[in-house]
PDB file of N, CA and C in Angstrom:
ATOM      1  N   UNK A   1       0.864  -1.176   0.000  1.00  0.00           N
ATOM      2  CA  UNK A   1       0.000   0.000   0.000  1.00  0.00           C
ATOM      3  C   UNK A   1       0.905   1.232   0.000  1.00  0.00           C
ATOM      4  N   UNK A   2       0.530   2.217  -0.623  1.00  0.00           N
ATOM      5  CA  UNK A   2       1.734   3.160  -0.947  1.00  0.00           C
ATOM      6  C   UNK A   2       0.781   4.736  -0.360  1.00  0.00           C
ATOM      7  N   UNK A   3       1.675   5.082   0.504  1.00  0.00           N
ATOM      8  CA  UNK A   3       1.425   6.047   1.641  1.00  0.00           C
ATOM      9  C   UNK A   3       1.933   7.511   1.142  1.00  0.00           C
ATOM     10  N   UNK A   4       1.365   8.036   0.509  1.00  0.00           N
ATOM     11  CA  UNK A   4       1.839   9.336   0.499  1.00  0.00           C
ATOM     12  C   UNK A   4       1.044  10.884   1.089  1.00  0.00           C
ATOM     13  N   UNK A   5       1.866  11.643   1.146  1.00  0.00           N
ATOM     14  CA  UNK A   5       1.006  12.933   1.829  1.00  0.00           C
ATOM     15  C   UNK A   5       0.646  13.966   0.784  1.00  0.00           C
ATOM     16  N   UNK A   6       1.149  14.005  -0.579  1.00  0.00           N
ATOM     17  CA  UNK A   6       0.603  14.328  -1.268  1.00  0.00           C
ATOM     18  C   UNK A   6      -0.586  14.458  -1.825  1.00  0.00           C
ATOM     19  N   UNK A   7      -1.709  15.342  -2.242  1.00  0.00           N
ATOM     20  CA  UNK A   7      -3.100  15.169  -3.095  1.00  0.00           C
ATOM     21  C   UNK A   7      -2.885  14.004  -4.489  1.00  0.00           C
ATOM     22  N   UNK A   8      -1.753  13.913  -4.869  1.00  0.00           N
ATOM     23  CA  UNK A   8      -1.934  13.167  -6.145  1.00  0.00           C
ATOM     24  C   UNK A   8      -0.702  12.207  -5.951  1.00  0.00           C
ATOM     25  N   UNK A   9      -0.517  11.233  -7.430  1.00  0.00           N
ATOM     26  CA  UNK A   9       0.757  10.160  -7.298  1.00  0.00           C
ATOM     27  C   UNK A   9       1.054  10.415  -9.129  1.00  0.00           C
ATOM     28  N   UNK A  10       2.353  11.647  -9.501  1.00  0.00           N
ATOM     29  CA  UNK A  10       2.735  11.401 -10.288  1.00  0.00           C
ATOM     30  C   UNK A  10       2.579   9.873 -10.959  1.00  0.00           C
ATOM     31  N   UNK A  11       1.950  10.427 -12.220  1.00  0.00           N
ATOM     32  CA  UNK A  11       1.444   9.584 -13.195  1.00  0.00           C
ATOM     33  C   UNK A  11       0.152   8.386 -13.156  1.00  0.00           C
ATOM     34  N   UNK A  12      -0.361   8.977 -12.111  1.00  0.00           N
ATOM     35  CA  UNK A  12      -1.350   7.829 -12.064  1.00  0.00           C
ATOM     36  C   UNK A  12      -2.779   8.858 -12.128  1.00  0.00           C
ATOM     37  N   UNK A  13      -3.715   8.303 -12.501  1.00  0.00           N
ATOM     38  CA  UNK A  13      -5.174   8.921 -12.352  1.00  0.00           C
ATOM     39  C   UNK A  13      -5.901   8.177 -11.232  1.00  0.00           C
ATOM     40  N   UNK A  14      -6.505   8.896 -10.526  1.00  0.00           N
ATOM     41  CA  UNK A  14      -7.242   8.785  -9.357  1.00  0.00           C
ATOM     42  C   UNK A  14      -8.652   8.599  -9.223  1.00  0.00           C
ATOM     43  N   UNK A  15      -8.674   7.516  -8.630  1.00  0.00           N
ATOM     44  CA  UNK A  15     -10.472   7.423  -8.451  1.00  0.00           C
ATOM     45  C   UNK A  15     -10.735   7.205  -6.698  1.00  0.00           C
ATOM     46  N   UNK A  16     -11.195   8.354  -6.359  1.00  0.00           N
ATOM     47  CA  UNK A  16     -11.179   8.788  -4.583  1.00  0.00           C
ATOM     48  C   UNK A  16     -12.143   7.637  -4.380  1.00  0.00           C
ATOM     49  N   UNK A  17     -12.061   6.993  -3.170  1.00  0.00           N
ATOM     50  CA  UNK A  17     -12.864   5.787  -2.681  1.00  0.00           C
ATOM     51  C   UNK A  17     -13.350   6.364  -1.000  1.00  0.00           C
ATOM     52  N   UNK A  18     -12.699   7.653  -0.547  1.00  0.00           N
ATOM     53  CA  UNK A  18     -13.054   7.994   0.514  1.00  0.00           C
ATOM     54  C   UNK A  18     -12.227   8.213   1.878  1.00  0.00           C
ATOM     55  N   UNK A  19     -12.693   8.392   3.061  1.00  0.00           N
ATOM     56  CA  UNK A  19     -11.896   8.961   4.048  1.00  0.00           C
ATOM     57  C   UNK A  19     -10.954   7.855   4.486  1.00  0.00           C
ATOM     58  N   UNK A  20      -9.963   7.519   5.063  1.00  0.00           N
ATOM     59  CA  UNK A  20      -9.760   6.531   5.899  1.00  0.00           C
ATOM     60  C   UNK A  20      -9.385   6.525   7.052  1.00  0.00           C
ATOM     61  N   UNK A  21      -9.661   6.160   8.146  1.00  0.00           N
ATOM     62  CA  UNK A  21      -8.576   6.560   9.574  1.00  0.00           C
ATOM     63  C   UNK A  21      -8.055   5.440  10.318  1.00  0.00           C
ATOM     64  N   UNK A  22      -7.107   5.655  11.062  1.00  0.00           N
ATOM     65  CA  UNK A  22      -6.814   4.042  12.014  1.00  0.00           C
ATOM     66  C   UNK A  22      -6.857   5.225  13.585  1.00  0.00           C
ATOM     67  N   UNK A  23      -6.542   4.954  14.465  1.00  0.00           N
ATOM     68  CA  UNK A  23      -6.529   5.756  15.609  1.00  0.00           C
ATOM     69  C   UNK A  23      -6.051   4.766  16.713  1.00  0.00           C
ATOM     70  N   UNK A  24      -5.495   5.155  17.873  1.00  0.00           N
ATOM     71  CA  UNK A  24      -5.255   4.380  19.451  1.00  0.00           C
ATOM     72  C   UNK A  24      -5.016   5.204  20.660  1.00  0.00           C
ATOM     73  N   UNK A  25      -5.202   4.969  21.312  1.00  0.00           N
ATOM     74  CA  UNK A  25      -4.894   5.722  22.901  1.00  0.00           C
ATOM     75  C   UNK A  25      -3.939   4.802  23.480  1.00  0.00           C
ATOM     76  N   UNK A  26      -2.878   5.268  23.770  1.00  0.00           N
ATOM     77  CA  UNK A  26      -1.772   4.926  24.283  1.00  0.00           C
ATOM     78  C   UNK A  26      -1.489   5.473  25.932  1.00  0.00           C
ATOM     79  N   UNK A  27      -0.930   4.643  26.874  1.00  0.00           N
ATOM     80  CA  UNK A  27      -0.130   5.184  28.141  1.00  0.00           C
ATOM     81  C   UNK A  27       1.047   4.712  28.268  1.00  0.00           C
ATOM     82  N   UNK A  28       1.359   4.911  29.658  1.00  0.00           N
ATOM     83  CA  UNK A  28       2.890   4.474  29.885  1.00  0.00           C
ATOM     84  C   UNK A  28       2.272   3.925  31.417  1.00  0.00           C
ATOM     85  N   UNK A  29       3.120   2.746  32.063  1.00  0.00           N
ATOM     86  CA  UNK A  29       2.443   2.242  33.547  1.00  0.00           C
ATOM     87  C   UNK A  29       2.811   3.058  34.198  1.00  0.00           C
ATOM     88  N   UNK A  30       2.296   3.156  35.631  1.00  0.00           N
ATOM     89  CA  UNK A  30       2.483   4.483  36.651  1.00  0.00           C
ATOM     90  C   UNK A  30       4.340   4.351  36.926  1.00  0.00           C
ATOM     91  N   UNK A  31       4.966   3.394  36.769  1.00  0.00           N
ATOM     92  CA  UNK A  31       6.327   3.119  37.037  1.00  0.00           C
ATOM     93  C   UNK A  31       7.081   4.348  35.893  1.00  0.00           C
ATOM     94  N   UNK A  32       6.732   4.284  34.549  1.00  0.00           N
ATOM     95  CA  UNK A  32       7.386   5.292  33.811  1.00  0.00           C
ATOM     96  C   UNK A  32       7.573   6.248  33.425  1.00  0.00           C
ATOM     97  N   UNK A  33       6.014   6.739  34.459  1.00  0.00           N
ATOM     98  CA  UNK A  33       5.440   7.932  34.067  1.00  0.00           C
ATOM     99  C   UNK A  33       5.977   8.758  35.681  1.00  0.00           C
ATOM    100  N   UNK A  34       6.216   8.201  36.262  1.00  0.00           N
ATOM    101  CA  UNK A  34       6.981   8.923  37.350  1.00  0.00           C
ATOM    102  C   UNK A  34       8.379   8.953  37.306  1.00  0.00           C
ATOM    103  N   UNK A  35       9.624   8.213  36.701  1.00  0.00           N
ATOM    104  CA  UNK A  35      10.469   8.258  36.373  1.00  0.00           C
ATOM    105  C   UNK A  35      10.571   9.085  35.115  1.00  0.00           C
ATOM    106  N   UNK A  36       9.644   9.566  34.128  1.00  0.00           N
ATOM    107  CA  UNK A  36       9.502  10.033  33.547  1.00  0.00           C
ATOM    108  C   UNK A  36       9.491  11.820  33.684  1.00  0.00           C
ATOM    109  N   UNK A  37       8.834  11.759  34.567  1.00  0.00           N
ATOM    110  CA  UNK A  37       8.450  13.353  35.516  1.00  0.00           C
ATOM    111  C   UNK A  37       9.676  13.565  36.143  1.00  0.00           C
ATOM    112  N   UNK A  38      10.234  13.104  36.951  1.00  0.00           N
ATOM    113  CA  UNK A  38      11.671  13.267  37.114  1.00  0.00           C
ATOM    114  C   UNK A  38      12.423  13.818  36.189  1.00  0.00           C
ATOM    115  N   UNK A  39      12.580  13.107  35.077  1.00  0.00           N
ATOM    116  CA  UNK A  39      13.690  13.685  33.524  1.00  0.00           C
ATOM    117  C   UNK A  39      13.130  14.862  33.336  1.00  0.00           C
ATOM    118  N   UNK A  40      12.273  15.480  33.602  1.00  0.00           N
ATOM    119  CA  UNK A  40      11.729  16.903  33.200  1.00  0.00           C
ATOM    120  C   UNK A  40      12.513  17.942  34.048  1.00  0.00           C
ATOM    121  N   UNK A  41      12.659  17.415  35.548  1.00  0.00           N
ATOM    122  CA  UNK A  41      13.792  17.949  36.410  1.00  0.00           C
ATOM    123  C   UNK A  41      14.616  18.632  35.903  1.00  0.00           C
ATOM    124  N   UNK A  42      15.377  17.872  34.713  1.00  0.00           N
ATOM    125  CA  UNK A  42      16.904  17.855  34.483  1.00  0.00           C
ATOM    126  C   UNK A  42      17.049  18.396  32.877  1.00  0.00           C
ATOM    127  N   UNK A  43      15.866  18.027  32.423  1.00  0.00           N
ATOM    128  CA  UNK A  43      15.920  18.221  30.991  1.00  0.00           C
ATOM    129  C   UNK A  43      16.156  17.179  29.747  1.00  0.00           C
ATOM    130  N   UNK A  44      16.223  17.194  29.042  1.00  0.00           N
ATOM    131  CA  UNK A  44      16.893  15.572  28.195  1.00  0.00           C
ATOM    132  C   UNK A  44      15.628  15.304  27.552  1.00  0.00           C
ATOM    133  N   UNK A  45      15.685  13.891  26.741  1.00  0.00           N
ATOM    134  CA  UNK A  45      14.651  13.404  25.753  1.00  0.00           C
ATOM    135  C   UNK A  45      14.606  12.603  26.507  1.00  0.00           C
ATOM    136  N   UNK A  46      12.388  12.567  26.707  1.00  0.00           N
ATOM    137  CA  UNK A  46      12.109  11.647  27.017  1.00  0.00           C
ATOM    138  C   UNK A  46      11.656  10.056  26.884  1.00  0.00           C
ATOM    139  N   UNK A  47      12.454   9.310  26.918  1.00  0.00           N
ATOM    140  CA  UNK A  47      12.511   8.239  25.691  1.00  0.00           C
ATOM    141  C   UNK A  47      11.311   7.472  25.614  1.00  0.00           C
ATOM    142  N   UNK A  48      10.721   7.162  27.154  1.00  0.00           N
ATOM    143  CA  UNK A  48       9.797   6.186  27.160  1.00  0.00           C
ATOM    144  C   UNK A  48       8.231   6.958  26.486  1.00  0.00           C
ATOM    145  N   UNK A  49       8.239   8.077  26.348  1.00  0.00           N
ATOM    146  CA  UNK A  49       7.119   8.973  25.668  1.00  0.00           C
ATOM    147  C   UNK A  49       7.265   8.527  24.289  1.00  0.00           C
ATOM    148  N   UNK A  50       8.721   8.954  23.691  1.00  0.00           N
ATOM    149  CA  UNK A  50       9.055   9.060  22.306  1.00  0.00           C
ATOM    150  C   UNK A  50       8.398   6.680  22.030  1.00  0.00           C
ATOM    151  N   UNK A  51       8.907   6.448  22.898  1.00  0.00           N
ATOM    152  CA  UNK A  51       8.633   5.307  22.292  1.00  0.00           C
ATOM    153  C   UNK A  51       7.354   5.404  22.048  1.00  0.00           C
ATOM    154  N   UNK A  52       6.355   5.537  22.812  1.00  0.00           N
ATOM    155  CA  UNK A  52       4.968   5.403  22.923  1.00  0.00           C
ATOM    156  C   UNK A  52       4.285   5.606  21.835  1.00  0.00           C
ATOM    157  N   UNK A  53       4.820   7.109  21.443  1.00  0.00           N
ATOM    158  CA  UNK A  53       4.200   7.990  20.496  1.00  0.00           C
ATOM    159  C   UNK A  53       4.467   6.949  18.998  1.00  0.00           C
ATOM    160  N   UNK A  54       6.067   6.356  19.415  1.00  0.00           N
ATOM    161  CA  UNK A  54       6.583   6.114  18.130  1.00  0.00           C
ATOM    162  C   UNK A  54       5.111   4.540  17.445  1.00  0.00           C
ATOM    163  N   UNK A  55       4.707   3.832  18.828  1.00  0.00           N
ATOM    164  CA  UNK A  55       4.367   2.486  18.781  1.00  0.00           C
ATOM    165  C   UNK A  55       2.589   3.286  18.566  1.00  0.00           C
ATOM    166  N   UNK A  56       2.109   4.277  18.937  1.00  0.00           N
ATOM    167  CA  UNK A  56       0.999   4.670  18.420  1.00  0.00           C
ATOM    168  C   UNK A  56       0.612   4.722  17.099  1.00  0.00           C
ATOM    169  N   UNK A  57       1.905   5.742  16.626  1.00  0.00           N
ATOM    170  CA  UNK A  57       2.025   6.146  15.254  1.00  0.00           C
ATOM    171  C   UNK A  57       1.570   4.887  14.243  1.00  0.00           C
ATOM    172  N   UNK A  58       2.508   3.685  14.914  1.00  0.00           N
ATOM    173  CA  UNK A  58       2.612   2.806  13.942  1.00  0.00           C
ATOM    174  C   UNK A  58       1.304   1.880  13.949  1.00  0.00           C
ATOM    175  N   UNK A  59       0.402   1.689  15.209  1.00  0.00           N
ATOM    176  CA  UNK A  59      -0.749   1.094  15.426  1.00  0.00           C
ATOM    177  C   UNK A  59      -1.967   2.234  14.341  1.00  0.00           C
ATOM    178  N   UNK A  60      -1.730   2.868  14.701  1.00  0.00           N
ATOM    179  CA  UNK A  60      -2.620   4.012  14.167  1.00  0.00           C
ATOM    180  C   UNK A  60      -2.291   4.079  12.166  1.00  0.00           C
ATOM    181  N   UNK A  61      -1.485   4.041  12.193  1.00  0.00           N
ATOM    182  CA  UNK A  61      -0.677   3.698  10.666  1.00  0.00           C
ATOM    183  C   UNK A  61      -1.425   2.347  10.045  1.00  0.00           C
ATOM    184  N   UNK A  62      -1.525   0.860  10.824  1.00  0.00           N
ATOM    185  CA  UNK A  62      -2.206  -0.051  10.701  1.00  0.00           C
ATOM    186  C   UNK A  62      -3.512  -0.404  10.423  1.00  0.00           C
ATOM    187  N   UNK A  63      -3.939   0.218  11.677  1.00  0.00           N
ATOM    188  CA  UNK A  63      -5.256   0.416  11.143  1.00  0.00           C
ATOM    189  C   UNK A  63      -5.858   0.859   9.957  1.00  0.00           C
ATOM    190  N   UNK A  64      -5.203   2.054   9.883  1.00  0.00           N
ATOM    191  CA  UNK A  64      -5.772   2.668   8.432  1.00  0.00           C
ATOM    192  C   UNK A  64      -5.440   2.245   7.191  1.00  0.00           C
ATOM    193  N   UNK A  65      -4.841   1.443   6.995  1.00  0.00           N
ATOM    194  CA  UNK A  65      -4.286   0.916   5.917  1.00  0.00           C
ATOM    195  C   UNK A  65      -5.336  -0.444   5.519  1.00  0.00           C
ATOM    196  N   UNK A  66      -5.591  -1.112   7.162  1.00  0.00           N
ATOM    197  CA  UNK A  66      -6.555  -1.830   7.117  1.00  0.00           C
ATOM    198  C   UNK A  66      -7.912  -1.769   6.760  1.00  0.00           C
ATOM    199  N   UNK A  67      -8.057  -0.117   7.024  1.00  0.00           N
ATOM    200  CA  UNK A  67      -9.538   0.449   6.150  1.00  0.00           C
ATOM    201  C   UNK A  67      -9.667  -0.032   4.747  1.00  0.00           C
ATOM    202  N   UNK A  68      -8.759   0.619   4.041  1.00  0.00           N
ATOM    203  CA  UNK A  68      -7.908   0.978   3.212  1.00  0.00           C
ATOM    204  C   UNK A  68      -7.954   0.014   2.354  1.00  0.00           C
ATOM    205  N   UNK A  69      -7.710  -1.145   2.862  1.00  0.00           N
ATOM    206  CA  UNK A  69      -7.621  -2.812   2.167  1.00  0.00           C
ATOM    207  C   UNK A  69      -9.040  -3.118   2.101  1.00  0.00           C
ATOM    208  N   UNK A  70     -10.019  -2.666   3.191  1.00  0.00           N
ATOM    209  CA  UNK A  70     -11.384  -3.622   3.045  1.00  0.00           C
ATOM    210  C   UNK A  70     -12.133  -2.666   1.839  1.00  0.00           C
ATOM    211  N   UNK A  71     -11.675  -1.789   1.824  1.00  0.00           N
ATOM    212  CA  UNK A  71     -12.123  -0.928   0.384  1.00  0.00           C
ATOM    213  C   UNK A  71     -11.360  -1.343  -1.384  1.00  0.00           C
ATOM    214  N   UNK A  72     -10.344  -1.971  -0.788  1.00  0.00           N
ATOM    215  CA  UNK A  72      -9.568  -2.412  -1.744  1.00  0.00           C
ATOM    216  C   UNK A  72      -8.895  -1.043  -2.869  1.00  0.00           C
ATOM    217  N   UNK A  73      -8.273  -0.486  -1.715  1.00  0.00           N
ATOM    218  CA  UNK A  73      -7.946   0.514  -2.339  1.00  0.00           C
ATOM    219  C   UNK A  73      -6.255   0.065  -2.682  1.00  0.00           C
ATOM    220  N   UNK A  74      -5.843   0.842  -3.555  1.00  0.00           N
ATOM    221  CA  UNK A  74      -3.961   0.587  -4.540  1.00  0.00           C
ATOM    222  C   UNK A  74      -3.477   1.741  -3.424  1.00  0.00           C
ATOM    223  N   UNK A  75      -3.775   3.132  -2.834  1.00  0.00           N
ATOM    224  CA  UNK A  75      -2.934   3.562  -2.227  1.00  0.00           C
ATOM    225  C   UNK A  75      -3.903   4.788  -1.213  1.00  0.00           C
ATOM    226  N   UNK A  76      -3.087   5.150  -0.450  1.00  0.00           N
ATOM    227  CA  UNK A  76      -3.847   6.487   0.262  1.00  0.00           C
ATOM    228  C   UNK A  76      -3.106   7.218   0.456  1.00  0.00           C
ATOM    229  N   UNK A  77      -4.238   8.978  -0.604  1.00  0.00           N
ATOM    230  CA  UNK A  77      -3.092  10.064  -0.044  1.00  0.00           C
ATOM    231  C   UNK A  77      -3.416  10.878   0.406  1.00  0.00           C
ATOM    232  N   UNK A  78      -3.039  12.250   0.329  1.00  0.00           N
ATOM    233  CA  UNK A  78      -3.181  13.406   1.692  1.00  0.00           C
ATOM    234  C   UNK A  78      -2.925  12.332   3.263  1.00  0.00           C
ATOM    235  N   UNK A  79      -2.239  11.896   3.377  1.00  0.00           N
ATOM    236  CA  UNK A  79      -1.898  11.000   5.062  1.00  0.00           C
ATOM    237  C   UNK A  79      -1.626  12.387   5.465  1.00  0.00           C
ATOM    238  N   UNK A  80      -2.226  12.285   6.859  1.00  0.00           N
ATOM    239  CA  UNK A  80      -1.715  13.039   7.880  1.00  0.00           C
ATOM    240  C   UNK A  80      -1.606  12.153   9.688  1.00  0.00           C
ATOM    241  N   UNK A  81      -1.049  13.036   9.941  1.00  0.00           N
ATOM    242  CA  UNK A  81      -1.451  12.460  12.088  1.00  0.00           C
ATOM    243  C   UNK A  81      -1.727  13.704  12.521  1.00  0.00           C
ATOM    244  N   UNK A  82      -2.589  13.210  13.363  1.00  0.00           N
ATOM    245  CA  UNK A  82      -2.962  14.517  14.410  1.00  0.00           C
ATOM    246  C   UNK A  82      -2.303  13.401  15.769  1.00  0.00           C
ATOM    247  N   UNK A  83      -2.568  13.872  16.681  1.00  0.00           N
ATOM    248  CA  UNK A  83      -2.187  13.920  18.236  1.00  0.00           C
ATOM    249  C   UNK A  83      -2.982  14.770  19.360  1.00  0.00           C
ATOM    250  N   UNK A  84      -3.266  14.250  20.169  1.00  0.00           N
ATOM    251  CA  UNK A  84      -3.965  15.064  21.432  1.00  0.00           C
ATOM    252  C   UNK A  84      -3.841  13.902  22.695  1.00  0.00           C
ATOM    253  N   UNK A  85      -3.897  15.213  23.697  1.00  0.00           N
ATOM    254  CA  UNK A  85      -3.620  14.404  25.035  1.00  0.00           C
ATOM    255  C   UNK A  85      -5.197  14.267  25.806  1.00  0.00           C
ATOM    256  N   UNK A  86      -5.163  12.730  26.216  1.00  0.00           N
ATOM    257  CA  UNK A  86      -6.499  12.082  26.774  1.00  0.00           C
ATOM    258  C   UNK A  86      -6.567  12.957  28.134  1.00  0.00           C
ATOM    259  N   UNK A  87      -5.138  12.654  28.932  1.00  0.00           N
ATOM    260  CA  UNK A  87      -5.324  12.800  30.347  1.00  0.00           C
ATOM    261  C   UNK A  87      -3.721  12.765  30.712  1.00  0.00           C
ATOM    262  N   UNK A  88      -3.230  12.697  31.933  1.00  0.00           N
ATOM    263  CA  UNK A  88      -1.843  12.675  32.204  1.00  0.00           C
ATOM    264  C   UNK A  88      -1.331  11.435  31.800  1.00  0.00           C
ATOM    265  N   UNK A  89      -0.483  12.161  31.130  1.00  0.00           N
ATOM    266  CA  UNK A  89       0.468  10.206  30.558  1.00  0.00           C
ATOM    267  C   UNK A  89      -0.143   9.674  29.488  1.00  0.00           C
ATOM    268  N   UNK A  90      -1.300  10.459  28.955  1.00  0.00           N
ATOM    269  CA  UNK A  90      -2.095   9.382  27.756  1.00  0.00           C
ATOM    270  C   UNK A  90      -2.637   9.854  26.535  1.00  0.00           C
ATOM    271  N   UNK A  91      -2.205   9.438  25.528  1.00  0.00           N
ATOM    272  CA  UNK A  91      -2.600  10.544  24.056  1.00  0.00           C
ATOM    273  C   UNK A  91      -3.085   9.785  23.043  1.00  0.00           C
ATOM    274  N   UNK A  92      -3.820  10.618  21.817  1.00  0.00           N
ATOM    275  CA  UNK A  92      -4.454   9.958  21.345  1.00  0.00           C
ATOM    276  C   UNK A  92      -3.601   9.992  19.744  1.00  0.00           C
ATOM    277  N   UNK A  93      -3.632   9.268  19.177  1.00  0.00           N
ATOM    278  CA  UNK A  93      -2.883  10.010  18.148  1.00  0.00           C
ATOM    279  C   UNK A  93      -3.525   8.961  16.832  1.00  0.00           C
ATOM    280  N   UNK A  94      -3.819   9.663  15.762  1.00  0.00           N
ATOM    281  CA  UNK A  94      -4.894   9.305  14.443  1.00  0.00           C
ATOM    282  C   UNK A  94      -4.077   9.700  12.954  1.00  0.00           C
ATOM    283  N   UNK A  95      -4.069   8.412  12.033  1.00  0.00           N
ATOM    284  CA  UNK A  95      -3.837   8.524  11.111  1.00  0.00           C
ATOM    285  C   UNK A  95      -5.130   8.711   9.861  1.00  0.00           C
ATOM    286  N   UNK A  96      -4.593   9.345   9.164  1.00  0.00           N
ATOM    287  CA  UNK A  96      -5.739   9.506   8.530  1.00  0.00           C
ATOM    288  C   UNK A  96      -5.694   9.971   6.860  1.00  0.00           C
ATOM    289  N   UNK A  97      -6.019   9.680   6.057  1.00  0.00           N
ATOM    290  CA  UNK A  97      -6.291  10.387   4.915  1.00  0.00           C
ATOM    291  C   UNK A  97      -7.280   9.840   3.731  1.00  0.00           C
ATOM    292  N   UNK A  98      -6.971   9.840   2.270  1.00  0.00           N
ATOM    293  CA  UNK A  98      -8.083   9.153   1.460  1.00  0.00           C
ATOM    294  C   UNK A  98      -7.428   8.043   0.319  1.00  0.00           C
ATOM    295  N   UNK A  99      -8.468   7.494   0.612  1.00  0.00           N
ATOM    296  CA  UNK A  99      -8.136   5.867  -0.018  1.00  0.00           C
ATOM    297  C   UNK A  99      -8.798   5.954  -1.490  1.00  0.00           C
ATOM    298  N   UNK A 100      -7.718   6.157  -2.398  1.00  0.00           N
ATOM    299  CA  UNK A 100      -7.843   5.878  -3.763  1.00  0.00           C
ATOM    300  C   UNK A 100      -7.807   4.461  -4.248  1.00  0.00           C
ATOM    301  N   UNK A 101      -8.025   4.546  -5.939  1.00  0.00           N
ATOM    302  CA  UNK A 101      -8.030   3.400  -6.520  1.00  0.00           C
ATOM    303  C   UNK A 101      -7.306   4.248  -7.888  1.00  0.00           C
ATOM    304  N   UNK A 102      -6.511   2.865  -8.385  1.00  0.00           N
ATOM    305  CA  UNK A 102      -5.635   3.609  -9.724  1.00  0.00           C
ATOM    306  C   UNK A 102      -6.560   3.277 -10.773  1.00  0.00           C
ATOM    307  N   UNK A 103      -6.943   4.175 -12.135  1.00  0.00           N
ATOM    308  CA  UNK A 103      -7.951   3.937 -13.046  1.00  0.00           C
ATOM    309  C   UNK A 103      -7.073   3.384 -13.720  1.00  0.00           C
TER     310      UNK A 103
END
């Protein structure tokens, strides 16, 4: 499935099939999220976040692709992510764009 953020795919003609999204809510256990608050102390990258975000991204990436397939779509473009925070320690983060078909 070929992921681009672009409106179009040099050389191909487009037949829009519609929205697609995957989405997840992610945390961290109370153990990392207080060791976590600490590193803010001091400053630095926080890794166990960055992972989180990174393992959202990619759940959220899945899903939509999985839309994506039950439509039987060749690719989806305009992709974007948004992100927002649920609550302390917990975010939501959504892939999203439109699922073409090549004419």
């Amino acid at each position: 499935m070929l992921l681009v953020t672009t409106e179009t795919i040099t050389g191909k003609e487009l037949e829009l099939l519609g929205l697609v999204k995957g989405s997840t809510i992610q945390s961290k256990h109370l153990g990392k999220d207080i060791t976590q608050g600490f590193k803010t102390l001091v400053g630095g990258e926080l890794k166990a976040y960055t992972e989180m975000m990174n393992e959202a991204r990619t759940l959220a990436t899945q899903r939509m692709i999985e839309e994506a397939q039950r439509l039987n779509a060749d690719a989806i473009v305009a992709m974007r992510y948004s992100s927002s925070s649920i609550m302390q320690g917990a975010a939501e983060v959504m892939a999203y764009g439109t699922a073409v078909k090549y004419k």
